[in-house]
Protein backbone atom coordinates (compact mmCIF):
# COMPACT_ATOMS: atom_id res chain seq x y z
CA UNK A 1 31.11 9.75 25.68
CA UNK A 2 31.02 7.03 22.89
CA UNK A 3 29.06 4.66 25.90
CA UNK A 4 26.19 7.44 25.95
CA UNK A 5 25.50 7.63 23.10
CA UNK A 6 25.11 4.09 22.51
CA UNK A 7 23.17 3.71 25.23
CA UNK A 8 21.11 6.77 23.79
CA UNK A 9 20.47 5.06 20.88
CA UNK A 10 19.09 1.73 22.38
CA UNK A 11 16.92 3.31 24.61
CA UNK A 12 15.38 5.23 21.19
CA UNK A 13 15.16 1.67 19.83
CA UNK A 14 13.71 0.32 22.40
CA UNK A 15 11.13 3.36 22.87
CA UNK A 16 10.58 2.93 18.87
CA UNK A 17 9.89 -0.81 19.06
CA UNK A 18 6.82 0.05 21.76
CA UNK A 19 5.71 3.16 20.54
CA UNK A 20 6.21 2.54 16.92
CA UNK A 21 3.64 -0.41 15.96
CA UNK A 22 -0.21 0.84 15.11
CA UNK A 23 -2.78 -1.40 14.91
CA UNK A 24 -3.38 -3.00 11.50
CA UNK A 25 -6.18 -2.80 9.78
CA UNK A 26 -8.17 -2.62 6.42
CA UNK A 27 -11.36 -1.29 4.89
CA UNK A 28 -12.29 -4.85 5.05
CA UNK A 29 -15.32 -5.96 6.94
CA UNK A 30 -14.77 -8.86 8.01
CA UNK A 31 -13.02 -8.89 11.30
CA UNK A 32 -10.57 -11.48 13.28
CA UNK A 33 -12.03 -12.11 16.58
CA UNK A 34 -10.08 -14.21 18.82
CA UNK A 35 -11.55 -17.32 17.86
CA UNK A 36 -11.21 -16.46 14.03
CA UNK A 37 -9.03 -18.66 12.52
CA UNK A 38 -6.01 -17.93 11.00
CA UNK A 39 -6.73 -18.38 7.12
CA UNK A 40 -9.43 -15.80 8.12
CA UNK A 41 -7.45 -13.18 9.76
CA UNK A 42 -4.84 -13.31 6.98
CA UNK A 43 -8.08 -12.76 4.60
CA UNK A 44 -8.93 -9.87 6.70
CA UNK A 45 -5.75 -8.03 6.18
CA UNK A 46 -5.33 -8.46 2.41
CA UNK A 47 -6.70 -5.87 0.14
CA UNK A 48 -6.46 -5.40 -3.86
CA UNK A 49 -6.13 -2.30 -5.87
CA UNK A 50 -7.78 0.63 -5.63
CA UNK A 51 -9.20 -0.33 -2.17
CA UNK A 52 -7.94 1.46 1.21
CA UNK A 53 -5.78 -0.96 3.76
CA UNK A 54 -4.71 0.59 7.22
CA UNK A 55 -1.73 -0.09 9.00
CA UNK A 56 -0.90 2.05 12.25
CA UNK A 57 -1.86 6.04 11.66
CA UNK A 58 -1.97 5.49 7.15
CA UNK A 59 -4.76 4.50 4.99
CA UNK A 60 -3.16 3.51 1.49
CA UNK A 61 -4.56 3.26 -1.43
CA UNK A 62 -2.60 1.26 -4.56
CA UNK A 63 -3.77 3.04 -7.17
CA UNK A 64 -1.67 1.00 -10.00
CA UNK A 65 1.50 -1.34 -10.89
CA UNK A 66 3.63 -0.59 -13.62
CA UNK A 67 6.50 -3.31 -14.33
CA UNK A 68 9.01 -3.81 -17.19
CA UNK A 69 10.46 -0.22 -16.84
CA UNK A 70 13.84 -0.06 -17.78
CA UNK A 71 14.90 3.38 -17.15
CA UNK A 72 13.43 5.88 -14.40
CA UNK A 73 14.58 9.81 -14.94
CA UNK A 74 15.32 11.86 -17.73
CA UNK A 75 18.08 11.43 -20.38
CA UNK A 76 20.53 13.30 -18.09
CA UNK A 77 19.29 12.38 -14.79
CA UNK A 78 18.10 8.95 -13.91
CA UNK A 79 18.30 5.40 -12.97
CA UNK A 80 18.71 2.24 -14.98
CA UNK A 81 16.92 -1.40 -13.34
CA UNK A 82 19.06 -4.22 -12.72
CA UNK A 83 16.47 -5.70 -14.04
CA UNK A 84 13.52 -4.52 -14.29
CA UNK A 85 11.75 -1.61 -12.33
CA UNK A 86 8.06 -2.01 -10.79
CA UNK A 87 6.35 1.84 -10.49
CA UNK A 88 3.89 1.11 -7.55
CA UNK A 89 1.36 4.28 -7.70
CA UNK A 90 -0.05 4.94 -3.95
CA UNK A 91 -2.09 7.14 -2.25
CA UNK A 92 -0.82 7.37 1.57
CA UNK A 93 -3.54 9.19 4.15
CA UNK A 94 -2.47 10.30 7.65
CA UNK A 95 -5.47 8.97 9.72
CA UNK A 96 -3.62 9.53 12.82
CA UNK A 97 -3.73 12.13 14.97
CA UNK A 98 -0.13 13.42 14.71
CA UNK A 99 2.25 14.10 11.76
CA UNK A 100 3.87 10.86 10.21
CA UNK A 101 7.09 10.28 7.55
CA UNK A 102 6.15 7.95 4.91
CA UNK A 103 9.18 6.20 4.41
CA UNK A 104 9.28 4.04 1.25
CA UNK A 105 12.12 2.06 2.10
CA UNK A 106 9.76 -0.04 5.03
CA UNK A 107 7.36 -0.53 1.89
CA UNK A 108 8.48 -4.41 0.52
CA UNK A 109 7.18 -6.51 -2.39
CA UNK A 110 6.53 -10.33 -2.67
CA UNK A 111 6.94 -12.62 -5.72
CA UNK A 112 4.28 -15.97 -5.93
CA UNK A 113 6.57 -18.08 -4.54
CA UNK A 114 7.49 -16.00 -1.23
CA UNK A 115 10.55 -13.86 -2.77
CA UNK A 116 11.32 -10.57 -1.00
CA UNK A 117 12.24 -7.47 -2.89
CA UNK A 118 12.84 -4.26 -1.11
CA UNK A 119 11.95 -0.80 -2.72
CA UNK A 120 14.67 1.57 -4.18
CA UNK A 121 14.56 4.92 -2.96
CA UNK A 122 17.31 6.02 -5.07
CA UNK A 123 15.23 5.16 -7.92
CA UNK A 124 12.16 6.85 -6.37
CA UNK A 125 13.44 10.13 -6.49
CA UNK A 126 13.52 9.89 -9.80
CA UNK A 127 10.44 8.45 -10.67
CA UNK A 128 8.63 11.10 -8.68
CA UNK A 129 8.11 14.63 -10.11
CA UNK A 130 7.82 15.91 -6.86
CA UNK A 131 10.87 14.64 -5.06
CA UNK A 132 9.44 16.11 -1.51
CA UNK A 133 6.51 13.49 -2.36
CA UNK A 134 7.60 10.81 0.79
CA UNK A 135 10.15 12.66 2.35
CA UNK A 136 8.20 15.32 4.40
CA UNK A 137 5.64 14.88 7.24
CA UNK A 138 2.09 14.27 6.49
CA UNK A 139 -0.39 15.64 8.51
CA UNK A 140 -3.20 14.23 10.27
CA UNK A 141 -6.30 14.29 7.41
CA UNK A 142 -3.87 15.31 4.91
CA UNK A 143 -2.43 12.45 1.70
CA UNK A 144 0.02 12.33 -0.91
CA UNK A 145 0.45 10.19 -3.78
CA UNK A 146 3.64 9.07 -4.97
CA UNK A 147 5.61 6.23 -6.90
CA UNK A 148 7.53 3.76 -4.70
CA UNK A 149 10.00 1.20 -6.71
CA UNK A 150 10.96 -1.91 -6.62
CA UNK A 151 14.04 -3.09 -9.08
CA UNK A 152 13.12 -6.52 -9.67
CA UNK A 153 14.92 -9.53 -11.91
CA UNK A 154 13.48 -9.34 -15.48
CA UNK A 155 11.47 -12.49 -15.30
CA UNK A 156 9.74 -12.32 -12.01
CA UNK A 157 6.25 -11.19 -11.68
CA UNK A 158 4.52 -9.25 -8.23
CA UNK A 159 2.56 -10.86 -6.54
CA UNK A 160 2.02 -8.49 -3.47
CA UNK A 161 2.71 -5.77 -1.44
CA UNK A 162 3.18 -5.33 2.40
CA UNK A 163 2.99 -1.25 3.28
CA UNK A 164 4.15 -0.40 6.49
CA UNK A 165 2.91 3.24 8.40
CA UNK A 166 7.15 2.75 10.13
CA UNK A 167 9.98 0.27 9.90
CA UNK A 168 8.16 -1.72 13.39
CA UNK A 169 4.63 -2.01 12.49
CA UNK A 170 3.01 -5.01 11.78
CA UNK A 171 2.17 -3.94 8.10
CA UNK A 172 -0.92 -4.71 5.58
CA UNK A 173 -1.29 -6.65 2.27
CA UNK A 174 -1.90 -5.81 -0.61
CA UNK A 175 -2.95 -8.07 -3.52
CA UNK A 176 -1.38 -7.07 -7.01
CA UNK A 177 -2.95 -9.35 -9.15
């Protein structure tokens, strides 16, 4: 019993890891042909805020940045940074043709000098009125926006984003500064 389902669960992985993976793309014009090189095609895949950047079946759309929050929640309910939390405002369209999850813990953040940071979705829940915000399906044509955070060391600074439409796509960047 305990071999099936193993085996259940690496074939899903496996179907995940093909099926998974959109194309990337931005609202960007210029494009990456195959002789492009490859300062260009990283250009092509970078956008800033308030501009739309595709990856697989979501358009986002950063809308703002908020670091140097200490507390998320209310007085009764919350969270408290490590550090220092980063409120990352973004508008996520299905442009797909099927429902997708938006699942803010594929979402990641990048320091200047190439540090990692991955979002907290405990915090999340509290920094979003509407804790159904990146939980439920969106349908094709239909967007939500929603807070995604990132608990951060007090000093450091954002540099970037890289939003992902599932945990295997190939992801798009976006420029915070």
């Amino acid at each position: 019993m305990r071999k099936t389902t193993t085996l259940a669960l690496i074939a899903t992985a496996v179907v995940a890891l093909g099926c998974g993976s959109g194309a990337t793309d931005t609202a960007s014009s210029s494009g990456s042909g195959e002789g492009a090189a490859k300062g260009e095609e990283k250009a092509a895949k970078t956008a800033k805020i308030g501009q739309p950047a595709r990856d697989g079946k979501f358009e986002f759309t950063v809308k703002s940045s908020k670091c140097g929050v200490a507390k998320v929640g209310t007085d009764l309910l919350g969270e408290k940074a490590q550090g220092q939390f980063c409120l990352i405002t973004i508008n996520v369209k299905n442009i797909g043709k099927e429902a997708q999850m938006f699942d803010g813990s594929s979402q990641k953040a990048y320091a200047a000098d190439g540090t990692e940071y991955s979002s907290d979705t405990g915090a999340a829940i509290y920094a979003n009125k509407n804790a159904e915000t990146f939980l439920n399906d969106i349908n094709p044509g239909n967007q939500v926006t929603g807070v995604v955070v990132f608990d951060i060391p007090k000093k450091a600074k954002l540099a970037k984003l890289e939003l992902h439409d599932s945990p295997f796509s190939g992801g798009v960047e976006v420029a915070l500064s």
